[in-house]
N, C-alpha and C. Protein backbone atom coordinates (compact mmCIF):
# COMPACT_ATOMS: atom_id res chain seq x y z
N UNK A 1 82.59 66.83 160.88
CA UNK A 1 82.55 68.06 160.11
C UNK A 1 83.96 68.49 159.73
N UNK A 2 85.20 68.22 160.77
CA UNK A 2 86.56 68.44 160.53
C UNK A 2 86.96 67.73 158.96
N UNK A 3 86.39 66.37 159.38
CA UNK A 3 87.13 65.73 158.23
C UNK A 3 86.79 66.21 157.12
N UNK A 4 85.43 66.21 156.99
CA UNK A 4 84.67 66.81 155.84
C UNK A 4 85.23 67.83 154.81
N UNK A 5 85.77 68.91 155.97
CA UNK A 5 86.19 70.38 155.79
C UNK A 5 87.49 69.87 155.25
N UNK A 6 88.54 69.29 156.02
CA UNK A 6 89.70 68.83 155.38
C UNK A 6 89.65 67.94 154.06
N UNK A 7 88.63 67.40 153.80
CA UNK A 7 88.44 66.34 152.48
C UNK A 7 88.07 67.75 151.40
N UNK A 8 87.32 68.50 151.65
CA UNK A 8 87.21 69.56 150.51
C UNK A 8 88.75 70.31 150.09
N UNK A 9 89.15 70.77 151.48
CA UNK A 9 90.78 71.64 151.38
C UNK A 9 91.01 70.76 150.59
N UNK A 10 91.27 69.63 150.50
CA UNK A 10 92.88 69.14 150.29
C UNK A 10 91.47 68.72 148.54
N UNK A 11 90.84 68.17 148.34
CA UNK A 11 90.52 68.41 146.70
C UNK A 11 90.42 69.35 146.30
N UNK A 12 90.18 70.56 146.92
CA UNK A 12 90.66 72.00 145.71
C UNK A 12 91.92 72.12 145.87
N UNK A 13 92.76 72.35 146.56
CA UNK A 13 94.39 71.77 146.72
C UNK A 13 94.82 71.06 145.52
N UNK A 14 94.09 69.91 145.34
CA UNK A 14 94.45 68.68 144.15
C UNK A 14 93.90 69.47 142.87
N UNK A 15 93.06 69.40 142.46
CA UNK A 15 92.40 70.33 141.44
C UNK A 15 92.89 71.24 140.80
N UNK A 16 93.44 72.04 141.85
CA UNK A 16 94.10 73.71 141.42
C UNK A 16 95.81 73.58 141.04
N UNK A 17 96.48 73.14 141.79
CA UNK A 17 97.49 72.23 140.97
C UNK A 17 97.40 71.74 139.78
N UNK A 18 96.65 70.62 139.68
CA UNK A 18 96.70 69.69 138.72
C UNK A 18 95.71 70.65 137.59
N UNK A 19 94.80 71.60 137.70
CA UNK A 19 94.47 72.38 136.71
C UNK A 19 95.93 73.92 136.46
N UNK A 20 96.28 73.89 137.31
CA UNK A 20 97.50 74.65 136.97
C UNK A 20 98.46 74.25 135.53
N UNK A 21 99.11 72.90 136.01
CA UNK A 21 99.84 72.36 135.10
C UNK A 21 98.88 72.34 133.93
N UNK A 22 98.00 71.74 133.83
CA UNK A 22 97.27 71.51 132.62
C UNK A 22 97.11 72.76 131.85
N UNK A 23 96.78 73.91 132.74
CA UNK A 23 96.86 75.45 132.27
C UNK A 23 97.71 76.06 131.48
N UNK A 24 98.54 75.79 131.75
CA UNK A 24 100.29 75.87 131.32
C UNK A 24 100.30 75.36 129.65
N UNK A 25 100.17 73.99 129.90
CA UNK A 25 100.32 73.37 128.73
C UNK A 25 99.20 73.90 127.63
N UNK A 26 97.90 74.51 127.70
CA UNK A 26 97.27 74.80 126.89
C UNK A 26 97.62 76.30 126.34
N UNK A 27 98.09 77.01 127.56
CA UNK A 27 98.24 78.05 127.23
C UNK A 27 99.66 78.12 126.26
N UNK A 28 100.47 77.62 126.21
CA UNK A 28 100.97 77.14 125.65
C UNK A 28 100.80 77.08 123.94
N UNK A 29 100.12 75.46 124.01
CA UNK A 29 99.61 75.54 122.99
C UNK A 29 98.70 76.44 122.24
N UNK A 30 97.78 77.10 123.32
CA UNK A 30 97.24 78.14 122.59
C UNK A 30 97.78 79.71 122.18
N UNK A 31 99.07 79.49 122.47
CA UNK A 31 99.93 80.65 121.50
C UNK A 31 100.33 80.09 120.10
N UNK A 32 100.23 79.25 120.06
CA UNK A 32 100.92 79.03 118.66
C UNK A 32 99.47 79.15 117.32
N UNK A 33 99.83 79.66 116.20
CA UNK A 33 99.04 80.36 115.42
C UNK A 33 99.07 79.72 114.53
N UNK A 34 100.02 78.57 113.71
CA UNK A 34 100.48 78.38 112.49
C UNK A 34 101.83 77.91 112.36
N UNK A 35 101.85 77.61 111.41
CA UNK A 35 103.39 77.13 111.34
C UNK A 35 104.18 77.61 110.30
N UNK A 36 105.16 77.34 110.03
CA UNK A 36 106.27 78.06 108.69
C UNK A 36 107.18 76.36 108.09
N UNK A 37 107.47 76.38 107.26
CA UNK A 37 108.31 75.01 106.50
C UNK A 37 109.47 75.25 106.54
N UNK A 38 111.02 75.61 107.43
CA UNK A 38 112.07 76.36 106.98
C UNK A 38 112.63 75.17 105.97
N UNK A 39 114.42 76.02 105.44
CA UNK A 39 114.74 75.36 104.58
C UNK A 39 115.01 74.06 104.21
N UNK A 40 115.44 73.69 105.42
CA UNK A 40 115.71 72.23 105.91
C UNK A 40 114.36 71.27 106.08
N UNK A 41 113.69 71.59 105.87
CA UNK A 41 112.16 70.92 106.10
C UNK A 41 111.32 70.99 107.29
N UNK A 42 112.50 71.38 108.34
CA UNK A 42 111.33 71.08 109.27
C UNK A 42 109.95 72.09 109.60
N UNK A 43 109.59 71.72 110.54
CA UNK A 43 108.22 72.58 110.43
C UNK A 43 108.49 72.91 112.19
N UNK A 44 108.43 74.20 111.89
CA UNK A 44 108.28 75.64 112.73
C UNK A 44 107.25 76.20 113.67
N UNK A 45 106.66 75.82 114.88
CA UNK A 45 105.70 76.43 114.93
C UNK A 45 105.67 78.37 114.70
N UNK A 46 104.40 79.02 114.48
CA UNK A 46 104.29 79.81 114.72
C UNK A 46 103.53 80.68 116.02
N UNK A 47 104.00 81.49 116.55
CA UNK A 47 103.32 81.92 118.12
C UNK A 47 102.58 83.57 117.56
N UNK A 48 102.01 83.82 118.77
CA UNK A 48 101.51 85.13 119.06
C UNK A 48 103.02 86.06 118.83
N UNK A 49 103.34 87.53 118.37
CA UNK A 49 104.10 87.68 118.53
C UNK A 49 103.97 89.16 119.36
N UNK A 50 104.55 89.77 119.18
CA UNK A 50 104.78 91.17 119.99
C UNK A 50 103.71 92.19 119.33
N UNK A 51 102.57 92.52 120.57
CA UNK A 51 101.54 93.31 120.35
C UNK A 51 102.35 94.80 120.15
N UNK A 52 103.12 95.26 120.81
CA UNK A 52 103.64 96.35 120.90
C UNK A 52 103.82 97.01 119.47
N UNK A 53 104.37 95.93 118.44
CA UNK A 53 104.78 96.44 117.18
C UNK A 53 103.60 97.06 116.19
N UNK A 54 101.93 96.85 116.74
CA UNK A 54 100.76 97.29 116.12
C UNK A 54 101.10 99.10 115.87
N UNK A 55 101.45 99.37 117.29
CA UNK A 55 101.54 101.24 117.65
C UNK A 55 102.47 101.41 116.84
N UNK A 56 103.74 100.69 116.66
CA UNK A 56 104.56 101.08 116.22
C UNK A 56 104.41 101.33 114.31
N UNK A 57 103.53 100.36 113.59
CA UNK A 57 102.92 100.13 112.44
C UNK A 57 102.23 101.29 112.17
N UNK A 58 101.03 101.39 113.22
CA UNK A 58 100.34 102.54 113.41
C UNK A 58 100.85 104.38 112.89
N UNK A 59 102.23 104.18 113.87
CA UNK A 59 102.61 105.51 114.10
C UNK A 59 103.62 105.78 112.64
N UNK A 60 103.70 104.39 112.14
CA UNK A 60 104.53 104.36 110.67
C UNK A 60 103.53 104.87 109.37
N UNK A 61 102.40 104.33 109.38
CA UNK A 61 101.31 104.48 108.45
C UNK A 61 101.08 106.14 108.37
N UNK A 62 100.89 106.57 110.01
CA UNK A 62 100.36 108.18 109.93
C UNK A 62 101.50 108.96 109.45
N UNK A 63 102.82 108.42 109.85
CA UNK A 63 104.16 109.04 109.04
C UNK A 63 103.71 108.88 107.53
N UNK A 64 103.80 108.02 107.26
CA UNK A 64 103.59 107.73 105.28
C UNK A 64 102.18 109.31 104.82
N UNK A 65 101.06 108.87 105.51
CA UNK A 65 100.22 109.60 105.20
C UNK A 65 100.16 110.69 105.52
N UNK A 66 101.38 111.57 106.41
CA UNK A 66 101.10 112.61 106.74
C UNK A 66 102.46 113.50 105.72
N UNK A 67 102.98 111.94 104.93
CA UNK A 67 104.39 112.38 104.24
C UNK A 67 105.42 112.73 105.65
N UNK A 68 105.43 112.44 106.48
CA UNK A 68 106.53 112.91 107.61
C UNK A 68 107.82 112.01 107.52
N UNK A 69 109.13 112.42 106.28
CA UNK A 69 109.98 111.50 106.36
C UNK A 69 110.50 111.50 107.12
N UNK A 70 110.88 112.02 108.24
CA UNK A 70 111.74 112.13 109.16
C UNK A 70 111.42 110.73 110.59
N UNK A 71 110.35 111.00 110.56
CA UNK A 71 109.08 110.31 111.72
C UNK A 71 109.65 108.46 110.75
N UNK A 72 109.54 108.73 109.62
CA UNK A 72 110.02 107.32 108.96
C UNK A 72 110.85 106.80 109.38
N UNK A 73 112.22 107.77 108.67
CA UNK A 73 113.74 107.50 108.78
C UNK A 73 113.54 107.13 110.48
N UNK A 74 113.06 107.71 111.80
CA UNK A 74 113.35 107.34 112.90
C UNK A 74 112.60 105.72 112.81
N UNK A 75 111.71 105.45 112.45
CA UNK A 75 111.61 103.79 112.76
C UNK A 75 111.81 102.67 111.86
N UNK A 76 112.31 103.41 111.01
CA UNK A 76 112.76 102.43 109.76
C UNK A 76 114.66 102.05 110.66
N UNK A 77 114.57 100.73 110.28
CA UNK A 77 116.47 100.23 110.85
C UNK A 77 117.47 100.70 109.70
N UNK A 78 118.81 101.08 110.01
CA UNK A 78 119.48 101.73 108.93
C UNK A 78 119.80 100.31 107.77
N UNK A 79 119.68 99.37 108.63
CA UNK A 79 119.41 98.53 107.02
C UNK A 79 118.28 97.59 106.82
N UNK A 80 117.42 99.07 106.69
CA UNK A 80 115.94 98.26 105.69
C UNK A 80 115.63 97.88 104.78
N UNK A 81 114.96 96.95 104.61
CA UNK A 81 115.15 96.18 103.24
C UNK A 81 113.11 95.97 102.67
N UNK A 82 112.75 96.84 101.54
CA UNK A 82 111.57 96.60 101.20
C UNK A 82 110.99 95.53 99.83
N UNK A 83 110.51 94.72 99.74
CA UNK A 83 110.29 94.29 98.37
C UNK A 83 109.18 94.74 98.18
N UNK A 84 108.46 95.27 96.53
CA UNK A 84 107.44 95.77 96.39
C UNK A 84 106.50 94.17 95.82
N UNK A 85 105.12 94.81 95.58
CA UNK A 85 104.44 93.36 95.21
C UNK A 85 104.97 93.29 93.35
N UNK A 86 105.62 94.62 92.99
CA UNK A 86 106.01 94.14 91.53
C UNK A 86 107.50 93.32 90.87
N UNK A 87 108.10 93.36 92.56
CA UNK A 87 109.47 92.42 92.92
C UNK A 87 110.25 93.53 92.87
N UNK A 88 110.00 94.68 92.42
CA UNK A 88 111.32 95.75 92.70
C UNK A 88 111.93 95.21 94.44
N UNK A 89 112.89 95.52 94.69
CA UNK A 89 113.98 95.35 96.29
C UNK A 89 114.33 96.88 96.19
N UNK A 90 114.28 97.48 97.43
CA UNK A 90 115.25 98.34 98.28
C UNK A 90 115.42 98.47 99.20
N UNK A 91 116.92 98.90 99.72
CA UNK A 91 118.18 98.30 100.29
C UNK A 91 118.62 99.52 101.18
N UNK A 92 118.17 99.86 102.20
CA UNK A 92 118.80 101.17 103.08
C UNK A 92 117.76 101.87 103.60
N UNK A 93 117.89 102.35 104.59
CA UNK A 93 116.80 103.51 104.88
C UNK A 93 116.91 105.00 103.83
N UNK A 94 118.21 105.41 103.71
CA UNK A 94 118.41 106.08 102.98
C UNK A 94 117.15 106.40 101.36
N UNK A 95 117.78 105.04 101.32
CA UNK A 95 117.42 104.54 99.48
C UNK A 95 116.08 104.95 100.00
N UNK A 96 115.13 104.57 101.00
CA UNK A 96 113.68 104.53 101.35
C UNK A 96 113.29 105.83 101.26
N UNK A 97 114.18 106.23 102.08
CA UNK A 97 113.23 107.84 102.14
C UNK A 97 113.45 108.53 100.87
N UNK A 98 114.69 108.26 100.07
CA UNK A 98 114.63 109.03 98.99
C UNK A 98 113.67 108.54 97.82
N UNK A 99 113.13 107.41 97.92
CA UNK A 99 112.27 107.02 97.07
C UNK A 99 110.65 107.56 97.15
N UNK A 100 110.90 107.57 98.92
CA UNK A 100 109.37 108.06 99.15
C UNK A 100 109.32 109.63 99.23
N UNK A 101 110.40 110.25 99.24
CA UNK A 101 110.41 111.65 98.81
C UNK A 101 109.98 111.90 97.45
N UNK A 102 110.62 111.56 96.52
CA UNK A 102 109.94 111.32 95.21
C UNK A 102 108.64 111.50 94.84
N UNK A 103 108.45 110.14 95.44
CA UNK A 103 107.15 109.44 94.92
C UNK A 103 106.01 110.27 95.78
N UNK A 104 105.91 111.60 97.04
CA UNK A 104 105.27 112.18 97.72
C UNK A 104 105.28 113.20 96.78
N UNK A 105 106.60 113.43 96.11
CA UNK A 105 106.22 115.08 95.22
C UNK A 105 105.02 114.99 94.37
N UNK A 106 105.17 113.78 93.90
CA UNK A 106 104.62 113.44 92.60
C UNK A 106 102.95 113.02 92.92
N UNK A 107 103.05 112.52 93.91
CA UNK A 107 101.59 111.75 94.34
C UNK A 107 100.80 111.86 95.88
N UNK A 108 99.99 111.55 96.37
CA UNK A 108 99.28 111.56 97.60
C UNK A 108 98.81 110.32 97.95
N UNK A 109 99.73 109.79 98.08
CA UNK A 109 99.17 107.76 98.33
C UNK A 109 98.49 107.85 100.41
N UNK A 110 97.50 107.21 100.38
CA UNK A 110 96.90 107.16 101.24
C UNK A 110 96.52 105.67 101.72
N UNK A 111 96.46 105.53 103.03
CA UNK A 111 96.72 104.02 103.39
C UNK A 111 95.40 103.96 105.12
N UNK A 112 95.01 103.19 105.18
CA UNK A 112 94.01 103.23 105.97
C UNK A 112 94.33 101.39 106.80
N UNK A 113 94.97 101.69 107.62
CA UNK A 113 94.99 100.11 108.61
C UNK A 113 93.71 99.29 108.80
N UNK A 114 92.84 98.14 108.24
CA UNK A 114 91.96 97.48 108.29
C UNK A 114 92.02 96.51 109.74
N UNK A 115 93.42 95.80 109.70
CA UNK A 115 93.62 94.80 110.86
C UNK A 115 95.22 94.37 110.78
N UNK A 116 95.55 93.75 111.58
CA UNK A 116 96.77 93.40 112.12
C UNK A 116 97.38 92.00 113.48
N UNK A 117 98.03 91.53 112.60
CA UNK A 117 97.99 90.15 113.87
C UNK A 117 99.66 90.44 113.80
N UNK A 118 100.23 89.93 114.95
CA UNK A 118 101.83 89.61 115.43
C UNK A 118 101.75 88.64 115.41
N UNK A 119 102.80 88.10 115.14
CA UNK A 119 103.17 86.92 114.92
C UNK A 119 104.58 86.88 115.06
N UNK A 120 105.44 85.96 115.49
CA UNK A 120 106.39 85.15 115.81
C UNK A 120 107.09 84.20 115.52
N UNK A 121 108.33 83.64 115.25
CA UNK A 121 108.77 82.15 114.82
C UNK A 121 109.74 82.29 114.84
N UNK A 122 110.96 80.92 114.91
CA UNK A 122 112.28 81.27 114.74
C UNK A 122 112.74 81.05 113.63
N UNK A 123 113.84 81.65 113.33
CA UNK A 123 114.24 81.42 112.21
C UNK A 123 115.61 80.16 112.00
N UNK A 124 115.92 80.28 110.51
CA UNK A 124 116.93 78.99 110.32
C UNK A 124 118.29 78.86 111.30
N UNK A 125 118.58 80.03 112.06
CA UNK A 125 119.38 80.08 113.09
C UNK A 125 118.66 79.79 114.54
N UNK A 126 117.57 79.72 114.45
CA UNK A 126 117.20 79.38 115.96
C UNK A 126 116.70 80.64 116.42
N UNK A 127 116.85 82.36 115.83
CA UNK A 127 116.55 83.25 116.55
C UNK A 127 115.03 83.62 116.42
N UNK A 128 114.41 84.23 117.62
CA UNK A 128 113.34 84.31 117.30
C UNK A 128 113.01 85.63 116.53
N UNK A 129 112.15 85.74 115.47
CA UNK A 129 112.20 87.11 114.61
C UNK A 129 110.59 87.28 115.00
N UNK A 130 110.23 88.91 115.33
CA UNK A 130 108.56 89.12 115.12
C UNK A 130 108.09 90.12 114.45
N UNK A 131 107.34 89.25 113.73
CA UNK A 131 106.66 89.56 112.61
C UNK A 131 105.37 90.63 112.68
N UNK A 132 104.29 91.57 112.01
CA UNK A 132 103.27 91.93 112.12
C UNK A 132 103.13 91.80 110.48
N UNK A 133 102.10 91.08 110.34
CA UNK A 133 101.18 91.17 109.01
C UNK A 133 99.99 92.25 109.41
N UNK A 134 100.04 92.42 108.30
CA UNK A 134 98.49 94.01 108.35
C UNK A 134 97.40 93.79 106.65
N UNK A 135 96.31 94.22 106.72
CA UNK A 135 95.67 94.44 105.92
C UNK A 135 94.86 96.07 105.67
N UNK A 136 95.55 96.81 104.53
CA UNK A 136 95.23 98.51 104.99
C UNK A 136 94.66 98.30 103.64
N UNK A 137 93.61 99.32 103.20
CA UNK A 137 93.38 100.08 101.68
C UNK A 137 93.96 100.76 101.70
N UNK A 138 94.44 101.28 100.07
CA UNK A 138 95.50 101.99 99.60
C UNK A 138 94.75 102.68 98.73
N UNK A 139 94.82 104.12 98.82
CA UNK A 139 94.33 104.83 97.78
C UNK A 139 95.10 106.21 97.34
N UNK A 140 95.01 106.35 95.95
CA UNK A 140 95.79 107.68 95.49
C UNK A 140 95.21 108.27 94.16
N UNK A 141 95.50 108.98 93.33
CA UNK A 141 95.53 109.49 92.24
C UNK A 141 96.42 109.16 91.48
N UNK A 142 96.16 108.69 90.24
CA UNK A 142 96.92 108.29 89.10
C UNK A 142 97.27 109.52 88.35
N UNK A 143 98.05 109.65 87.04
CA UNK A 143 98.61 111.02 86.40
C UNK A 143 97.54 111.29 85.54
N UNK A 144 96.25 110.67 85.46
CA UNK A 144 95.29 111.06 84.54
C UNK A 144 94.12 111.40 84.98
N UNK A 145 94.33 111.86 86.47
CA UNK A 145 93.70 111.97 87.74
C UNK A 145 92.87 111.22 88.27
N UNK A 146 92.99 109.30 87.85
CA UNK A 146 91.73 108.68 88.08
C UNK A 146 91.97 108.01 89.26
N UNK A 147 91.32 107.63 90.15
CA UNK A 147 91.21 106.99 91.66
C UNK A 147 91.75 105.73 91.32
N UNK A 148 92.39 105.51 92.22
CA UNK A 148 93.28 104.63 92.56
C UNK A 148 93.03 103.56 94.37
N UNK A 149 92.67 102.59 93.76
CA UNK A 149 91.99 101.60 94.90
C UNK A 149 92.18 100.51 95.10
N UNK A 150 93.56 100.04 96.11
CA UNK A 150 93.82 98.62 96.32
C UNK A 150 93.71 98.30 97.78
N UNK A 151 93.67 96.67 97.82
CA UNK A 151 94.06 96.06 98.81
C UNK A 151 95.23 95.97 99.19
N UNK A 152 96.15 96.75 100.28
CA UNK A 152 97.40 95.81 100.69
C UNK A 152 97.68 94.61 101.76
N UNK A 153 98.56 94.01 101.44
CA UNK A 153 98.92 93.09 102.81
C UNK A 153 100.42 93.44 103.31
N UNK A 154 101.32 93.74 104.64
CA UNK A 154 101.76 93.57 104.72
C UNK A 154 102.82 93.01 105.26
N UNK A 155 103.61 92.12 105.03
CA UNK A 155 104.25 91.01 106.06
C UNK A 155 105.61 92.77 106.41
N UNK A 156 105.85 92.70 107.65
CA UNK A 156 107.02 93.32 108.30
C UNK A 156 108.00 92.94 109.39
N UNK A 157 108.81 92.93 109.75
CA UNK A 157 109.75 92.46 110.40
C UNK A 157 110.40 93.71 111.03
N UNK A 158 110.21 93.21 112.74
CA UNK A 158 110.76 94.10 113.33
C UNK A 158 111.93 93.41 114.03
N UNK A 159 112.67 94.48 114.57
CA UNK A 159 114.01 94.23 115.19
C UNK A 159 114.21 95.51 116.61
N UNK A 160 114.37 95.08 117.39
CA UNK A 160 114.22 96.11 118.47
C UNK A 160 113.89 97.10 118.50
N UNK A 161 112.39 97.00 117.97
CA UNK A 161 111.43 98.05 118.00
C UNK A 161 111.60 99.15 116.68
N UNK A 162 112.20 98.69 115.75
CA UNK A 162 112.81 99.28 114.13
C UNK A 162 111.70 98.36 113.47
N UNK A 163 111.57 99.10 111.80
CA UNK A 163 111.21 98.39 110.85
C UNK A 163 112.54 97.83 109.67
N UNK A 164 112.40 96.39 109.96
CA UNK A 164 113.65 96.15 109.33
C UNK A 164 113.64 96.08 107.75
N UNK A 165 111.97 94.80 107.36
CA UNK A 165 111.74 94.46 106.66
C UNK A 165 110.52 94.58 106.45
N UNK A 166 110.00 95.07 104.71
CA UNK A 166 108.72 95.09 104.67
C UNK A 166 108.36 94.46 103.40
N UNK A 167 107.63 93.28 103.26
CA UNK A 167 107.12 92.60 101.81
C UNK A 167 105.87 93.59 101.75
N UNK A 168 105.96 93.62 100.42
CA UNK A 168 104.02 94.21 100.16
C UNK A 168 103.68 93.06 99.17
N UNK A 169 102.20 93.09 99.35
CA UNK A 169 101.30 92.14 98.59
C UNK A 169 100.12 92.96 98.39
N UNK A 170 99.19 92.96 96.81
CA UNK A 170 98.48 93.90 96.58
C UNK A 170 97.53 93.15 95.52
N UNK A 171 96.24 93.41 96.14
CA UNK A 171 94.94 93.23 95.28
C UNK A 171 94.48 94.67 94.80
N UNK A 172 93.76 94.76 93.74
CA UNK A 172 92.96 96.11 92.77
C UNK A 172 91.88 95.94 93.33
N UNK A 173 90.18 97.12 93.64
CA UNK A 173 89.60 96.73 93.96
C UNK A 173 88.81 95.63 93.74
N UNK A 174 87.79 95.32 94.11
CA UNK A 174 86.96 93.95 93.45
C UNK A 174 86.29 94.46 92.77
N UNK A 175 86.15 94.04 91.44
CA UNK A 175 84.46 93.82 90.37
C UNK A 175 83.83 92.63 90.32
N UNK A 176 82.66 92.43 90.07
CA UNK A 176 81.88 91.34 89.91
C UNK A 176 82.14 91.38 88.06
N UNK A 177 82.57 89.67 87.67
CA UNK A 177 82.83 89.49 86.85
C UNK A 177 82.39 87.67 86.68
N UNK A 178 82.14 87.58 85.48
CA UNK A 178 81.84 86.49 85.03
C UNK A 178 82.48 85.48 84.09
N UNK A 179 83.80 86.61 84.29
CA UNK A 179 85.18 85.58 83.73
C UNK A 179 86.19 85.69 84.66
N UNK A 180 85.82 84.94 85.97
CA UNK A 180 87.16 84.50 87.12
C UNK A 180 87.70 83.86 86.89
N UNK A 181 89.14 83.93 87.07
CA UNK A 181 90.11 83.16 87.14
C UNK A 181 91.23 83.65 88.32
N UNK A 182 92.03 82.38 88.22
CA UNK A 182 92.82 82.57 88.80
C UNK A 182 94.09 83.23 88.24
């Protein structure tokens, strides 16, 4: 019965180890999400990246929608950099808030968070940068008072807990149409 008892110990012993390591390595692999092409060609994996930056997205969106520039200017980095989906660039936090001061006198743009993944990768220096892509509806009033209804996407880049960088990407709502294209 001793031996018996010792022949079980010592195979969950073996097992739990040897499923350890194996653990490792999947878990592992199962962070990585995708990959990126940098300039040089090679190929990049992409990982899970920092959940933390969702709240931080979060608490940026209710700033936009509540118009709170201040709540902005604090998580925007003093050198933020936005591209719009019509290729306009701007360059400062400054430049940001004064644009979205503006554009608040004038309008009531409204934004609603759908989903959000982090994401991760290094960049052409080796550093690691993390990313949050998001998918929100965007809605406002136009100057002829007609509703206003898009899809956004947005790729962002954080930097110790700042918004450094923000691409936008933007669909109109959908119609059913019988002349699709691309």
């Amino acid at each position: 019965m001793k031996k018996i008892l010792l022949l079980i110990i010592t195979f969950a012993m073996i097992t739990s180890c040897n499923m350890s390591s194996e653990s490792k390595k999947d878990d592992k692999k199962s962070q990585e999400i995708g990959s990126s092409k940098l300039d040089n060609g090679e190929i990049n994996p992409i990982i899970v990246g920092n959940l933390d930056n969702q709240q931080i997205w979060l608490d940026y969106i209710k700033a936009h929608n509540e118009k709170n520039l201040e709540k902005i200017a604090e998580i925007n980095a003093d050198d933020w950099i936005g591209f719009t989906a019509e290729g306009s660039v701007a360059k400062g936090s400054d430049t940001h808030i004064e644009i979205l001061d503006n554009w608040f006198k004038a309008a009531n743009p409204k934004w609603e968070v759908k989903w959000m993944i982090a994401n991760a990768a290094k960049n052409e220096e080796g550093i690691m940068e993390q990313w949050l892509t998001t998918g929100s509806n965007y809605s406002d009033t136009d100057e002829n008072g007609e509703d206003i209804f898009e899809h956004n996407i947005h790729d962002i880049k954080f930097i110790n807990g700042k918004i450094k960088e923000i691409r936008v990407y933007k669909r109109t709502k959908a119609e059913e149409t019988k002349d699709f294209s691309y």
